[in-house]
Protein backbone atom coordinates (compact mmCIF):
# COMPACT_ATOMS: atom_id res chain seq x y z
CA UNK A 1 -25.67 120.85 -63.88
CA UNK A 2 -25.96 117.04 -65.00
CA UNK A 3 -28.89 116.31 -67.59
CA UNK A 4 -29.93 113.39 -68.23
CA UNK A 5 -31.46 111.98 -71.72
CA UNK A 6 -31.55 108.11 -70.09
CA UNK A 7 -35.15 106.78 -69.69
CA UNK A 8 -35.37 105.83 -66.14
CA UNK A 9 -38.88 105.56 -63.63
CA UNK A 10 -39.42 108.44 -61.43
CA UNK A 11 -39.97 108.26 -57.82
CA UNK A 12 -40.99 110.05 -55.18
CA UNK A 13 -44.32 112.44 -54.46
CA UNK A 14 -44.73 113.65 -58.02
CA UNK A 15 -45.27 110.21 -59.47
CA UNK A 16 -48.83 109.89 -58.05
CA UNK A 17 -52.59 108.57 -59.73
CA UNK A 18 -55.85 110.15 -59.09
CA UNK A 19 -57.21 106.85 -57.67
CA UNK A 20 -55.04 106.80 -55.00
CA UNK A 21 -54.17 110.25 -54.14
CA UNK A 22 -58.26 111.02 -53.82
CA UNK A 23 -58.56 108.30 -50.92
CA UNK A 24 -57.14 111.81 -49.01
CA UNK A 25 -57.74 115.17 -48.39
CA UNK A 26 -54.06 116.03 -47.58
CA UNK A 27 -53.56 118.37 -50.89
CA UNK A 28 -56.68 120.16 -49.27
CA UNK A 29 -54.84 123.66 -46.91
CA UNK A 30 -57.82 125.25 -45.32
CA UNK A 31 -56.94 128.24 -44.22
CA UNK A 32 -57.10 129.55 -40.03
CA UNK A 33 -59.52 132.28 -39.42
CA UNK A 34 -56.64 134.24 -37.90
CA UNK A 35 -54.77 133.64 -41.71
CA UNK A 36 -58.01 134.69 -43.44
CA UNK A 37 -58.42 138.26 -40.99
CA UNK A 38 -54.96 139.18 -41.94
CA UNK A 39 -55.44 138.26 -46.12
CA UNK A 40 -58.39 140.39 -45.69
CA UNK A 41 -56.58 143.21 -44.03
CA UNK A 42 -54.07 143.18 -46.53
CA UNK A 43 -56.02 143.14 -49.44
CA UNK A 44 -58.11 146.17 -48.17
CA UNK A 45 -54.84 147.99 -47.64
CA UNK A 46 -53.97 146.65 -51.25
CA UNK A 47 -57.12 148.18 -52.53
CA UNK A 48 -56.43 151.87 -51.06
CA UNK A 49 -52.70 151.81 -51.58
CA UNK A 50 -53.61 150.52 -55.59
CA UNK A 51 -50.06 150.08 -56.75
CA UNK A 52 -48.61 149.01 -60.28
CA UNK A 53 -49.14 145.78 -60.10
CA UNK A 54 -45.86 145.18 -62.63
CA UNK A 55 -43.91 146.87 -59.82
CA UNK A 56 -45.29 146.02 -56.37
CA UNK A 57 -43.17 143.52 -54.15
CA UNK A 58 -44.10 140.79 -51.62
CA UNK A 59 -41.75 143.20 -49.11
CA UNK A 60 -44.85 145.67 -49.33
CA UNK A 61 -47.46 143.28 -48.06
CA UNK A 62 -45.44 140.89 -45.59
CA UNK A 63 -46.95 138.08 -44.36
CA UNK A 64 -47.06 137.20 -40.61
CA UNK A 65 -49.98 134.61 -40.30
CA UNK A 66 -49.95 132.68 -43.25
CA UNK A 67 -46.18 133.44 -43.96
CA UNK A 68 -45.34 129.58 -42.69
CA UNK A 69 -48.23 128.32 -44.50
CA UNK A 70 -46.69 129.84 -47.91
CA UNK A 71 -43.66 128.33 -47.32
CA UNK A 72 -45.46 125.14 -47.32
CA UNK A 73 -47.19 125.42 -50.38
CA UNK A 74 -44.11 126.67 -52.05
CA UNK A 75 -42.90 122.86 -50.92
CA UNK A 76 -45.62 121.33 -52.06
CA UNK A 77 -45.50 122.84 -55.86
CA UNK A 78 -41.80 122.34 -56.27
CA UNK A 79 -40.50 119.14 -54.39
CA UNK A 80 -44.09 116.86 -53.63
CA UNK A 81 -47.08 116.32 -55.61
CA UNK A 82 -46.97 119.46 -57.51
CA UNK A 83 -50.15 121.16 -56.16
CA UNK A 84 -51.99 122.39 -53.42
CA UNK A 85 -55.75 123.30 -52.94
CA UNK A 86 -56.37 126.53 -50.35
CA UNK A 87 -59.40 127.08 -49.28
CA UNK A 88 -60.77 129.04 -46.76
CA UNK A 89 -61.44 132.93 -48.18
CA UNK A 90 -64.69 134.46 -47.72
CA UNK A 91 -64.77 135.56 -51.36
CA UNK A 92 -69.23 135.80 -51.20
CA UNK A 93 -68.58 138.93 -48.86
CA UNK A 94 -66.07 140.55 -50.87
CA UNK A 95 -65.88 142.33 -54.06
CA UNK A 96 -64.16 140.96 -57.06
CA UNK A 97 -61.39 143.13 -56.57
CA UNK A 98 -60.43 142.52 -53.07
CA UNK A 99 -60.32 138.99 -53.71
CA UNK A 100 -58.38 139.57 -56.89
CA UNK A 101 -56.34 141.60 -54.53
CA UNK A 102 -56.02 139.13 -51.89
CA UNK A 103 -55.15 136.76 -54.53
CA UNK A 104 -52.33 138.74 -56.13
CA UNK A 105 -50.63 139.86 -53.10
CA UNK A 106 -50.18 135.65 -52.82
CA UNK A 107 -49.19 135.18 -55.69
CA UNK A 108 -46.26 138.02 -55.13
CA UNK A 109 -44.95 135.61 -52.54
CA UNK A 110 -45.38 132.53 -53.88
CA UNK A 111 -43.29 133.72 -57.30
CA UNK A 112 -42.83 136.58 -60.00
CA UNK A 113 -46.11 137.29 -61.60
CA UNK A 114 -45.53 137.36 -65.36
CA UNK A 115 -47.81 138.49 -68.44
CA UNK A 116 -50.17 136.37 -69.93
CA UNK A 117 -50.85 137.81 -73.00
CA UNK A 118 -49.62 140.75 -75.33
CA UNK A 119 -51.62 143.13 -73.93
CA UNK A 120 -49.72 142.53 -70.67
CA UNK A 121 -52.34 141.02 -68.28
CA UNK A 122 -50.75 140.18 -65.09
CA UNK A 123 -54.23 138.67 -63.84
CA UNK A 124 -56.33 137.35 -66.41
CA UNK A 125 -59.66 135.60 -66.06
CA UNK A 126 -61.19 132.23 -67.15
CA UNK A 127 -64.17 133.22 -68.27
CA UNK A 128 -66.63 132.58 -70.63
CA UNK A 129 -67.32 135.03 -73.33
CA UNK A 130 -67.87 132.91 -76.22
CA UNK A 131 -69.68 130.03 -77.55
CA UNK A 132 -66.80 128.45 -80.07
CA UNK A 133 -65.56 125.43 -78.76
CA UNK A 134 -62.10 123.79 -79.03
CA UNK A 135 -62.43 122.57 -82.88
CA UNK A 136 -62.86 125.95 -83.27
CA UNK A 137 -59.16 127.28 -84.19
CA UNK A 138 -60.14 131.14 -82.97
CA UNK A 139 -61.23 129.65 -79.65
CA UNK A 140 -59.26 130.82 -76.23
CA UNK A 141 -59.47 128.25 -74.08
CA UNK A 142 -59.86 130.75 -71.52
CA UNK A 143 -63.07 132.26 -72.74
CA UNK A 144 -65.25 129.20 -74.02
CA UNK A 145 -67.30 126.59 -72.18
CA UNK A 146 -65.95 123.82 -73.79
CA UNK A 147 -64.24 120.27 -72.59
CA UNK A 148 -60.36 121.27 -72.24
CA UNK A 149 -57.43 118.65 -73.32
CA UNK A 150 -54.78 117.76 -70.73
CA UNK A 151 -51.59 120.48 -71.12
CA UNK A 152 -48.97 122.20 -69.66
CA UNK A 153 -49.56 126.51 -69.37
CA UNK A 154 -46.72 128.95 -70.12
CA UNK A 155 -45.26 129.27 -66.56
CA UNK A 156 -43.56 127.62 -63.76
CA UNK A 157 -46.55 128.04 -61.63
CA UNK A 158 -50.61 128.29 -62.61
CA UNK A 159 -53.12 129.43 -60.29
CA UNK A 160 -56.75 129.41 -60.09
CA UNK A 161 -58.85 131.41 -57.43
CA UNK A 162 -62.45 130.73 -58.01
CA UNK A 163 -64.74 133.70 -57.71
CA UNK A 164 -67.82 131.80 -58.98
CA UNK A 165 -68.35 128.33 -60.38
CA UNK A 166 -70.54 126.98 -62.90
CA UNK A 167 -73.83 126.39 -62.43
CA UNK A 168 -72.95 122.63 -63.51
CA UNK A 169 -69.79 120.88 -64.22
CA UNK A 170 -66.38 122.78 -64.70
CA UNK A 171 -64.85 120.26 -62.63
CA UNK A 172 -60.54 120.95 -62.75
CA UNK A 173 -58.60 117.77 -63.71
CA UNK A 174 -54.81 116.94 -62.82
CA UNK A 175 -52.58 114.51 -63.95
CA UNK A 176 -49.12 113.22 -62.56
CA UNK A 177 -46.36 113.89 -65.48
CA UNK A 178 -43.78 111.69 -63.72
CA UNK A 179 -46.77 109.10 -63.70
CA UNK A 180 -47.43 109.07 -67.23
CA UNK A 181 -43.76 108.77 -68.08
CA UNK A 182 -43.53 105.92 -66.07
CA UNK A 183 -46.38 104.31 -67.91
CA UNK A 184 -44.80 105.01 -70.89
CA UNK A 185 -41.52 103.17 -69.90
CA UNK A 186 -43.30 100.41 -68.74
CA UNK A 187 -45.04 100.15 -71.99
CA UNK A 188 -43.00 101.21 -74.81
CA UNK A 189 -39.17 102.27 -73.55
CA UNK A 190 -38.37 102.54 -77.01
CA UNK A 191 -40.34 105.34 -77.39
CA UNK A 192 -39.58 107.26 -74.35
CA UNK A 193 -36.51 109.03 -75.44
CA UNK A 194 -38.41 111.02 -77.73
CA UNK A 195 -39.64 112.72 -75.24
CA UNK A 196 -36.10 114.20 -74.68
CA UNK A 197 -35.83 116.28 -78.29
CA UNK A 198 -37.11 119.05 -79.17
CA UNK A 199 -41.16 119.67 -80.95
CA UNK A 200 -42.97 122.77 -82.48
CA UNK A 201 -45.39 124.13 -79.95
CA UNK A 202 -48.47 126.09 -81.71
CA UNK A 203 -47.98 130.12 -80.40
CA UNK A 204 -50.39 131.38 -81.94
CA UNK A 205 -53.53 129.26 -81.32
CA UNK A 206 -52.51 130.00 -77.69
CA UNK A 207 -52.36 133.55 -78.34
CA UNK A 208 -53.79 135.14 -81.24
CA UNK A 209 -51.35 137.95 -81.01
CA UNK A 210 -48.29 136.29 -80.47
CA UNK A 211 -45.08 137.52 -82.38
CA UNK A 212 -44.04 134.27 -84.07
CA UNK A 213 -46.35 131.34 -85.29
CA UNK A 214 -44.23 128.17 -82.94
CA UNK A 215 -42.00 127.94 -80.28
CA UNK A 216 -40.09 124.67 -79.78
CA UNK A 217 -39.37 122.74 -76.24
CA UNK A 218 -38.86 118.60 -75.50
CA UNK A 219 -41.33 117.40 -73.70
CA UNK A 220 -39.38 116.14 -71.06
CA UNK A 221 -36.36 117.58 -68.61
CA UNK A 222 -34.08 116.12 -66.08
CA UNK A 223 -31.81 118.10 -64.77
CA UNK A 224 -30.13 117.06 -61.69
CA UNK A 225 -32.31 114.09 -60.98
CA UNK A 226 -35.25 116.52 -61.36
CA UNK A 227 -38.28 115.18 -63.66
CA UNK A 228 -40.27 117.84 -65.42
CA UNK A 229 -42.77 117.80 -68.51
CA UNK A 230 -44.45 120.31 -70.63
CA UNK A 231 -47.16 118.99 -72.43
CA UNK A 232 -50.31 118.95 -74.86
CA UNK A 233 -50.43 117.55 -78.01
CA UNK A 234 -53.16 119.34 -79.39
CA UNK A 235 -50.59 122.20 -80.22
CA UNK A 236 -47.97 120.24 -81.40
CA UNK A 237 -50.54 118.58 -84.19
CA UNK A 238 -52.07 122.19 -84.74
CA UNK A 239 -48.23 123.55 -85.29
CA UNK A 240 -48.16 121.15 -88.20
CA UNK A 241 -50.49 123.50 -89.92
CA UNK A 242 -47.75 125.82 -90.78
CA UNK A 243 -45.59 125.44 -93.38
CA UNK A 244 -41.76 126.15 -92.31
CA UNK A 245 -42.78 123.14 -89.33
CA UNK A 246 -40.83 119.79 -89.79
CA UNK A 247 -43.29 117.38 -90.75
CA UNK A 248 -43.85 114.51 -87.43
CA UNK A 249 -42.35 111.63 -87.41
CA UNK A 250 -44.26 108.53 -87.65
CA UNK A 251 -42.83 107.41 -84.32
CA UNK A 252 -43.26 111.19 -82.67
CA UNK A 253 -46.95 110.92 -83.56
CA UNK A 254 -47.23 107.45 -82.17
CA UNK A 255 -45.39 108.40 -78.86
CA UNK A 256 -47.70 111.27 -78.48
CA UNK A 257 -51.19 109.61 -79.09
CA UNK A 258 -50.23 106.62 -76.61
CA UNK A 259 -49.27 109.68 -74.27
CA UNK A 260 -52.61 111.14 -74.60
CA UNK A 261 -54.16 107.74 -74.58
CA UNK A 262 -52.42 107.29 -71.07
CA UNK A 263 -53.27 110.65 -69.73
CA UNK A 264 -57.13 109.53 -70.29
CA UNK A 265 -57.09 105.96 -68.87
CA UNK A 266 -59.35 105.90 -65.71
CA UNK A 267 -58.04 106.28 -62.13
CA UNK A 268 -54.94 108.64 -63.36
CA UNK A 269 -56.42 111.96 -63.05
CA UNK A 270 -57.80 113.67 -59.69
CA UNK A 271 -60.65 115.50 -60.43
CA UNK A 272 -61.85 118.94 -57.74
CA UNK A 273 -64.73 121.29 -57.59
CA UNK A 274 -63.89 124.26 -57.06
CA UNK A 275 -65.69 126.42 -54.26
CA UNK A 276 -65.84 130.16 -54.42
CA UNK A 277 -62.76 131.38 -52.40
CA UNK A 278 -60.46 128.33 -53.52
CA UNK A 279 -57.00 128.59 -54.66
CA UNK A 280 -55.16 126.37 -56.70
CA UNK A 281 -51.56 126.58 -57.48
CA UNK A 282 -50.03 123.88 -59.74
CA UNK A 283 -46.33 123.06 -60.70
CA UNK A 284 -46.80 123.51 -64.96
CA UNK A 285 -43.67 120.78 -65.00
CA UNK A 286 -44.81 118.39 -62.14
CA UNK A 287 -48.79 118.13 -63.23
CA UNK A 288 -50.99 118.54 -66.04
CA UNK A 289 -54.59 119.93 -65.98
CA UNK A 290 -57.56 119.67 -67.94
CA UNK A 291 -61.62 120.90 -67.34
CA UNK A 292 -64.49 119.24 -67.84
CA UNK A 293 -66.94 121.38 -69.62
CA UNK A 294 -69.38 123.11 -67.83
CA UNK A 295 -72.96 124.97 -68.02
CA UNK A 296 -73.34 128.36 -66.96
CA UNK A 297 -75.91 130.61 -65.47
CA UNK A 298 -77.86 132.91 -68.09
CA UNK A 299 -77.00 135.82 -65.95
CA UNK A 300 -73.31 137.77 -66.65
CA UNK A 301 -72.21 137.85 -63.08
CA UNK A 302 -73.21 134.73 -61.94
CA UNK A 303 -71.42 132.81 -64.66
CA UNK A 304 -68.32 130.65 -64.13
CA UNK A 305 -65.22 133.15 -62.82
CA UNK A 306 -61.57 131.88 -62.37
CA UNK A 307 -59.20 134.66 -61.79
CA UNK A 308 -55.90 133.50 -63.09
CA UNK A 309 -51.96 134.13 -62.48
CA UNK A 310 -49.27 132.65 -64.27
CA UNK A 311 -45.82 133.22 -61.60
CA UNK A 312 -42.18 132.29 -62.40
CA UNK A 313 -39.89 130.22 -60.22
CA UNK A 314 -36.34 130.86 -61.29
CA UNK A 315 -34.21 128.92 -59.89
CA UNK A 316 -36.39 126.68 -57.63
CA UNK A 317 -36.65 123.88 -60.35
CA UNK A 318 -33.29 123.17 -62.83
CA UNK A 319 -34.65 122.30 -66.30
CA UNK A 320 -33.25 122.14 -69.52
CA UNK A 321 -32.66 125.43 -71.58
CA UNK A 322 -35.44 126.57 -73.69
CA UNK A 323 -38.08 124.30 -72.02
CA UNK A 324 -41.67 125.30 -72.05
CA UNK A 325 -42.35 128.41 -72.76
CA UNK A 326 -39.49 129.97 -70.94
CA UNK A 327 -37.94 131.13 -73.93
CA UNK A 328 -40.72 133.50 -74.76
CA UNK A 329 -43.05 134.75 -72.00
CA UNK A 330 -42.06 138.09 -70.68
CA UNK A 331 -41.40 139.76 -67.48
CA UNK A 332 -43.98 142.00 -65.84
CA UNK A 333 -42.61 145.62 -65.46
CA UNK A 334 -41.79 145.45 -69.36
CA UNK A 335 -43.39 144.95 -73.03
CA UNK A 336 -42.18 142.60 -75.64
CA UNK A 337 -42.51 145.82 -77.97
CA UNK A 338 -42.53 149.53 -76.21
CA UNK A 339 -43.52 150.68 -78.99
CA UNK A 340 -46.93 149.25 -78.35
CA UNK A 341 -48.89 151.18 -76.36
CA UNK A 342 -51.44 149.39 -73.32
CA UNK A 343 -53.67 150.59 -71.25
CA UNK A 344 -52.41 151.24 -67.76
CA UNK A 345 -55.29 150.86 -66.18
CA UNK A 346 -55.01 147.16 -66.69
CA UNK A 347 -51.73 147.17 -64.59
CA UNK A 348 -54.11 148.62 -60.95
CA UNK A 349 -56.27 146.03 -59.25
CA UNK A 350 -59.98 147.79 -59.88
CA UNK A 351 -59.71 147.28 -63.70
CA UNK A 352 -57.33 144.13 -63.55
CA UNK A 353 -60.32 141.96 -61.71
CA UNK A 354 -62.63 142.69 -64.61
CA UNK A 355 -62.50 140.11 -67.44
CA UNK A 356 -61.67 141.90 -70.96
CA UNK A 357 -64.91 140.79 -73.00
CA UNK A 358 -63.27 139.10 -75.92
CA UNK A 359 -64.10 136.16 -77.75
């Protein structure tokens, strides 16, 4: 394995902007009715079968149909741009679980679902149950209306499936990492190798029940001529709020405000509405993402409803060890404590496609 700490431009399909990459629809898959008939078949078998979802396998629900156009995708997220919009599922004729079944038993064969939070949700929902915003430091990003920053998440791959979308904005915006390094090279190479060392990522305003307060991770990797980031300053300033945290360097902070100032200029971000039935799966090392915020319908179920999975890819892309949050997310089929008891009810797809009402 050969890593690299040399500041050099990235090529290739990652390094894309917004401006040019919208002139297309070729990130757009839309799915073949005979791909949708068999998802649908599927998920209904999903739905009476009702396994564990910490133990079910792709090998239980094999793909014939769509298995090519999975392959693809898998392409897409780890060696071109990064993403890939589906679209296609009849989601307004289904109930929230079979699409949250439909959606999972993708998301088996597209990676390893993984938990996204201590109670050990292996789907989780974007959702708003609260009216904090961001300057709030108890908000979830997950569960407010708010504007959200440009970041990285806590997985290989994120993936959106939209159930319902606001009744106004909520618009999802991605950035090209490789793109923003570039612009950083081009502009101040002095800084860039920054980038390469270690900072203190903010665990616990990410998840309120975290085990430690920080995790550490550089922002950038190559390994093997492979570019990744992980990224989102807001939790590397909030991280300073602890004590035991190395105090920022004067040059760290200035790297990572004209890295946020870059992220922002216009024509580098894509922005997408999402449509009910979409699916997007992202590369969290290839692309960033943001949201605009949104408004939402007075009435509980017609508000704003991602369904969320967070997958691992080890293996498919080499990156430095420790980097993002690979260090400290766990598995599915186990706890980070056994002694802590959860509800297994959470772990079938019935209760797993309704949103825990937490604020």
């Amino acid at each position: 394995m050969s890593v690299s700490t040399v500041p050099k431009p990235v090529t290739g399909p990652a390094a894309w902007r917004g401006d040019g990459l919208g002139q297309s629809q070729e990130w757009v898959f839309q799915l073949s009715p005979g791909q949708v008939t068999e998802l649908e078949t599927l998920g209904e078998r999903f739905m009476r079968d009702d396994p564990d979802l910490r133990t079910v396998q792709a090998t239980d629900y094999p793909l014939v149909a769509t298995a090519d156009a999975v392959q693809a995708w898998r392409r897409d997220v780890d060696c071109g741009r990064g993403f890939v919009l589906v679209r296609g599922l009849r989601t307004d004729l289904y109930s929230d679980a079979l699409s949250a079944a439909i959606y999972y038993i993708l998301g088996l064969h597209m990676g390893e679902p993984i938990r996204q939070n201590e109670h050990g949700d292996l789907v989780d929902h974007v959702y708003a149950t609260s009216d904090k915003t961001m300057d709030d430091p108890t908000a979830l990003s997950s569960k407010v209306r708010d504007q959200l920053v440009y970041h990285s998440d806590s997985s290989d791959v994120v993936s959106l499936m939209c159930l319902r979308p606001a009744r106004a904005g909520g618009a999802s915006c991605l950035v090209s990492g490789a793109e923003i390094y570039n612009e950083i090279l081009r502009r101040r190479p002095d800084l860039a190798p920054l980038l390469f060392e270690p900072f203190y990522w903010d665990w616990k305003r990410q998840d309120h029940e975290a085990p430690g307060n920080t995790y550490t991770s550089p922002i950038v990797s190559i390994v093997d001529g492979v570019f990744s980031m992980y990224a989102g300053a807001l939790y590397i300033f909030t991280a300073q709020d602890y004590p035991e945290v190395p105090r920022l360097t004067p040059r760290q902070v200035e790297v990572l405000e004209l890295f946020d100032a870059i992220t922002y200029e216009p024509g580098m971000a894509i922005e997408m509405d999402f449509r009910p039935g979409d699916i997007q799966w992202l590369s969290n090392y290839a692309a960033l993402h943001a949201r605009t915020g949104f408004t939402d319908y007075p009435e509980p179920q017609r508000r704003r409803h991602l369904l969320r999975l967070w997958l691992s890819r080890k293996g498919e892309r080499p990156v430095v060890e420790g980097f993002g949050k690979n260090a400290v997310v766990q598995p599915r089929a186990a706890a980070r404590d056994p002694s802590v008891q959860t509800d297994n009810n959470h772990f079938h797809i019935r209760v797993a496609a309704v949103p825990r009402l937490i604020s």
